[in-house]
Protein backbone atom coordinates (compact mmCIF):
# COMPACT_ATOMS: atom_id res chain seq x y z
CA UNK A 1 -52.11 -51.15 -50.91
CA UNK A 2 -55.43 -52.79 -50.56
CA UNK A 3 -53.93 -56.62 -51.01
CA UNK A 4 -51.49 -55.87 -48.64
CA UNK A 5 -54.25 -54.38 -46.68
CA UNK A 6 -57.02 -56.90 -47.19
CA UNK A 7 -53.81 -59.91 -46.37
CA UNK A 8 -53.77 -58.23 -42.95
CA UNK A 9 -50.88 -55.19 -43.07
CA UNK A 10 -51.10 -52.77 -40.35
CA UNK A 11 -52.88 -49.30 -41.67
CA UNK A 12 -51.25 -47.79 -38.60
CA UNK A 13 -47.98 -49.35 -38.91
CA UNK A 14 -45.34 -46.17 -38.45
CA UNK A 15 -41.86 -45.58 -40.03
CA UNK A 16 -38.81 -44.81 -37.99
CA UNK A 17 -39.40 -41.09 -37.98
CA UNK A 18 -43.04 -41.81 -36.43
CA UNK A 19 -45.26 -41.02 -39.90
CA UNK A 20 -48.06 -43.59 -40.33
CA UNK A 21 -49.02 -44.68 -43.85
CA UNK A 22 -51.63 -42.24 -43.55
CA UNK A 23 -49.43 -39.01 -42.86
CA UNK A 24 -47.50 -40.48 -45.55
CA UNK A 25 -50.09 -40.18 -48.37
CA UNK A 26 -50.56 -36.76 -46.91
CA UNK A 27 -46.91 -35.70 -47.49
CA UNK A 28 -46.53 -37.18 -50.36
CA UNK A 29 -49.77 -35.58 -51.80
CA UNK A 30 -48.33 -32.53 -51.18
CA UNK A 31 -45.34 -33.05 -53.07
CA UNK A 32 -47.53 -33.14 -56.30
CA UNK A 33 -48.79 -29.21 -56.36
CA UNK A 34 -47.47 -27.94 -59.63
CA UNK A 35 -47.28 -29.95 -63.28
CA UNK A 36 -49.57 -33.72 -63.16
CA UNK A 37 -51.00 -32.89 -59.94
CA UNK A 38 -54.23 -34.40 -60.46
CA UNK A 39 -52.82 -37.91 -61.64
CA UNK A 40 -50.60 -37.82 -58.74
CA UNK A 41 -53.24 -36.26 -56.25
CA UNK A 42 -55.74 -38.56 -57.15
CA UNK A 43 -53.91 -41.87 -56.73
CA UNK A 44 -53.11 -40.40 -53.04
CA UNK A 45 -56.53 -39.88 -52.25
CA UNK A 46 -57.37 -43.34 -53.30
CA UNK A 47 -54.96 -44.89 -51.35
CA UNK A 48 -55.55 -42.42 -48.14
CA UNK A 49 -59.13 -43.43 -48.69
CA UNK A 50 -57.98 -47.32 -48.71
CA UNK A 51 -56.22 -47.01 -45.22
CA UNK A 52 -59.11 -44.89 -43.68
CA UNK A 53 -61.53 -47.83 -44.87
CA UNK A 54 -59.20 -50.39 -43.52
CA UNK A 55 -58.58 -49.01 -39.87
CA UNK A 56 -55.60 -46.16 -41.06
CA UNK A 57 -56.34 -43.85 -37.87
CA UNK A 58 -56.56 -39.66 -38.23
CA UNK A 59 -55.75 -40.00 -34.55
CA UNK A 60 -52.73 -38.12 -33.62
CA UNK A 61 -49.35 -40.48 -33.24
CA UNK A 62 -46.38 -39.80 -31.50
CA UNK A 63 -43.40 -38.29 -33.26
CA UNK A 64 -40.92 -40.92 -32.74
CA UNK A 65 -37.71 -38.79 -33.02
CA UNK A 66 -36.46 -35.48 -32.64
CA UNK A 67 -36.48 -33.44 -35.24
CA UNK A 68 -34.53 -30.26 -35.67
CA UNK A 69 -35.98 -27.21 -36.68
CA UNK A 70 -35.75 -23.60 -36.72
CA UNK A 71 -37.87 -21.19 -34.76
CA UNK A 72 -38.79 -18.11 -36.63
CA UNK A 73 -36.62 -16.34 -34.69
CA UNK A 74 -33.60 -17.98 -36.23
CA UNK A 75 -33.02 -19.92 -33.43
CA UNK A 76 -32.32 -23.93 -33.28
CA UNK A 77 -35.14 -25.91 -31.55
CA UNK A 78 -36.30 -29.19 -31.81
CA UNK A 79 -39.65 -31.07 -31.54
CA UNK A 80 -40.02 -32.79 -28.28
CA UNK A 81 -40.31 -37.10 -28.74
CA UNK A 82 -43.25 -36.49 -26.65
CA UNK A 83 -44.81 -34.12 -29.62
CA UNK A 84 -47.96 -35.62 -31.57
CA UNK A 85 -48.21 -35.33 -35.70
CA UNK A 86 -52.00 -35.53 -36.23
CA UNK A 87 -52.77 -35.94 -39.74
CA UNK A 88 -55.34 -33.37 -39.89
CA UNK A 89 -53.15 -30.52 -38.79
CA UNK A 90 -50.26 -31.78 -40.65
CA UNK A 91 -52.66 -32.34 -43.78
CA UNK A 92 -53.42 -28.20 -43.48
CA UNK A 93 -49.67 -27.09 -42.47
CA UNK A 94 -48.32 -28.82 -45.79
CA UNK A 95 -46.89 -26.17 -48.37
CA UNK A 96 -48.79 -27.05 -51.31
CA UNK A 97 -48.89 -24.81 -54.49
CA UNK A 98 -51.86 -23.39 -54.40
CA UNK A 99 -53.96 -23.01 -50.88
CA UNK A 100 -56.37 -24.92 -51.70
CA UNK A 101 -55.18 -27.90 -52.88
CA UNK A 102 -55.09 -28.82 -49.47
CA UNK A 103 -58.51 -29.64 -49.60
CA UNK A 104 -59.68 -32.43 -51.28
CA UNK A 105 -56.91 -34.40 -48.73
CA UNK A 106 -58.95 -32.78 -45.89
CA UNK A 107 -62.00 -33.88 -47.74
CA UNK A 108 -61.23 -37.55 -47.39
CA UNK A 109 -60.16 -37.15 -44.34
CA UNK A 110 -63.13 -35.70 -42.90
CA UNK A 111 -65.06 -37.87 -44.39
CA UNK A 112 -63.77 -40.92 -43.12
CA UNK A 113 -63.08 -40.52 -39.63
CA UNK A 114 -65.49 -40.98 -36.72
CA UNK A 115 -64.88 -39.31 -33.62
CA UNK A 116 -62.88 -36.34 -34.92
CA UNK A 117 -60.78 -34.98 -32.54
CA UNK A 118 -61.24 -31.39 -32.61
CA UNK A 119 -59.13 -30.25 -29.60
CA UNK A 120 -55.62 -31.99 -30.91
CA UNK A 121 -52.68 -29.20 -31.00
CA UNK A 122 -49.40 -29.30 -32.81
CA UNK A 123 -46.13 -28.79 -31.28
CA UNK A 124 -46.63 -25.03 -32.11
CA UNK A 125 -49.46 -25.10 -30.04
CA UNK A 126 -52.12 -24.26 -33.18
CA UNK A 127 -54.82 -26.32 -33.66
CA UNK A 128 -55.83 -27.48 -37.12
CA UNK A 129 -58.32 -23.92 -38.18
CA UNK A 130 -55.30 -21.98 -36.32
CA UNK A 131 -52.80 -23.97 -38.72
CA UNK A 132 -55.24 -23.49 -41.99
CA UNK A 133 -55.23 -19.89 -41.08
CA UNK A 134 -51.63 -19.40 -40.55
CA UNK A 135 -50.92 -20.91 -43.77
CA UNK A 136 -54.48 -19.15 -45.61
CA UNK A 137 -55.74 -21.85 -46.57
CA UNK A 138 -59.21 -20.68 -47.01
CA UNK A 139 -61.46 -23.74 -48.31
CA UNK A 140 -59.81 -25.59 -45.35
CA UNK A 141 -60.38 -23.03 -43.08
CA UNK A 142 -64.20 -23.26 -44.07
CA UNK A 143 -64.45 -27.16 -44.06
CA UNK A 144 -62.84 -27.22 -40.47
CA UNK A 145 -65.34 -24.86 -38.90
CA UNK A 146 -68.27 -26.95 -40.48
CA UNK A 147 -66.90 -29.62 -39.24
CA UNK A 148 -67.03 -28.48 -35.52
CA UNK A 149 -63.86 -26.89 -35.36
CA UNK A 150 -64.43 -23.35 -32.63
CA UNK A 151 -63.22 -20.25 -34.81
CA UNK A 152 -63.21 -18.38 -31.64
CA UNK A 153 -60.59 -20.31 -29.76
CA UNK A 154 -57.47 -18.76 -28.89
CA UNK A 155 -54.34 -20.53 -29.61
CA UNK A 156 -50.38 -20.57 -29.88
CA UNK A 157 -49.00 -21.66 -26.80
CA UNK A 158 -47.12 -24.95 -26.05
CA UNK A 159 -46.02 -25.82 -22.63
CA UNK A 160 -44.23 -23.10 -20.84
CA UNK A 161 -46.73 -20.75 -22.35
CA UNK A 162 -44.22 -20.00 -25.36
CA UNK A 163 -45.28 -19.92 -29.20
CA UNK A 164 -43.14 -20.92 -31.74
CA UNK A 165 -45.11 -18.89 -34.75
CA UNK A 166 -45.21 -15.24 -34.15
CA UNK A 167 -48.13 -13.51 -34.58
CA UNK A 168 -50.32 -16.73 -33.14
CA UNK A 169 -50.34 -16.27 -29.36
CA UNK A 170 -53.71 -15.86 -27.73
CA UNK A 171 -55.48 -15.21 -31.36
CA UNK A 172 -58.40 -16.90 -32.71
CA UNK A 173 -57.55 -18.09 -36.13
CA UNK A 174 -59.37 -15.02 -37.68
CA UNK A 175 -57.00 -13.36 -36.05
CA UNK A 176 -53.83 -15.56 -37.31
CA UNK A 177 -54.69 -15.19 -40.56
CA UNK A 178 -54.98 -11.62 -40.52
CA UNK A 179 -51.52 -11.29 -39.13
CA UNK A 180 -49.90 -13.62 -42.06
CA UNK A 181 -51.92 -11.35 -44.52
CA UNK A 182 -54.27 -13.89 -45.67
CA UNK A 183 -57.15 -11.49 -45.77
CA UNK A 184 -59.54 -14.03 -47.70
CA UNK A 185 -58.98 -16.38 -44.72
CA UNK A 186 -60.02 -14.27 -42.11
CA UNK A 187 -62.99 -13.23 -44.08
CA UNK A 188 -64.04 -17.03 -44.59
CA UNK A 189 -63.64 -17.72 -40.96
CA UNK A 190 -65.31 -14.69 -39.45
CA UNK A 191 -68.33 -14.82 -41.62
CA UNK A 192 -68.35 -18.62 -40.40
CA UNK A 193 -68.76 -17.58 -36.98
């Protein structure tokens, strides 16, 4: 990555679904949760730390495609081409293992990036404490309010006013978390405040 890097390749250079090199690491880093995780996690970090060094943005990108889903209602939906994937949110809203193996990604991440864009929301309409709280992950939760993300914001909506994750409209993340039952989370967050 860094000779390909250092010969001039585009850090920000996205696939046909939209992900940049950057969300890429990030999903792939996830991937690695159970058996070998640390071999596997830590060759993602380096290389997520070798695009942030070399211009790989943390900005959020558009989607580039539709992509189906399902709401938790059951019902079909589909993320707008106008939607955003911001690699901070999607770095939290990743299934990994274990909650907090989340972090060290987030770590890097934070670490790297000027001009953090605290206010970015994801096509459910959380931002990226709302997301860490939804899915309870606690040392993320922590890092993202130290890092100037406001615990007390209220979030869930998407245009139209509708939310897409029950249990998130008009809450602070607190709040979210509480309603997915990650009691730890909350706890984190509020004592944060």
């Amino acid at each position: 990555v860094r000779v390909l890097l250092s010969l001039g390749a585009d850090p920000n250079l996205p696939k046909n679904n939209g992900a940049t090199p950057v969300l890429t690491c990030i999903f792939g880093a996830a991937k690695y949760s159970g058996f070998g995780r640390f071999q596997c996690l830590g060759a993602y970090l380096l290389q997520l730390d070798t695009l942030l060094k070399y211009g790989g943005t943390t900005k959020p990108v558009p989607c580039g495609m539709m992509h189906p889903q399902q709401s938790p209602d059951g019902s079909a939906w589909s993320t707008p081409k106008s939607a955003v994937l911001c690699p901070i949110i999607m770095c939290v809203s990743q299934h990994f293992r274990h909650a907090d193996y989340a972090k060290p990604v987030l770590e890097v991440l934070l670490g790297l990036t000027e001009d953090i864009d605290t206010s970015a929301i994801s096509f459910t309409g959380l931002d990226a404490l709302q997301t860490a709280a939804h899915f309870g992950h606690t040392g993320c939760a922590e890092l993202l309010v130290l890092s100037g993300w406001d615990p007390t914001k209220r979030g869930g909506y998407r245009s139209g006013g509708k939310t897409l994750l029950e249990g998130t409209a008009g809450k602070t993340a607190a709040e979210i978390a509480r309603a997915a039952k990650h009691f730890a989370t909350a706890d984190a967050i509020s004592s944060a405040v």
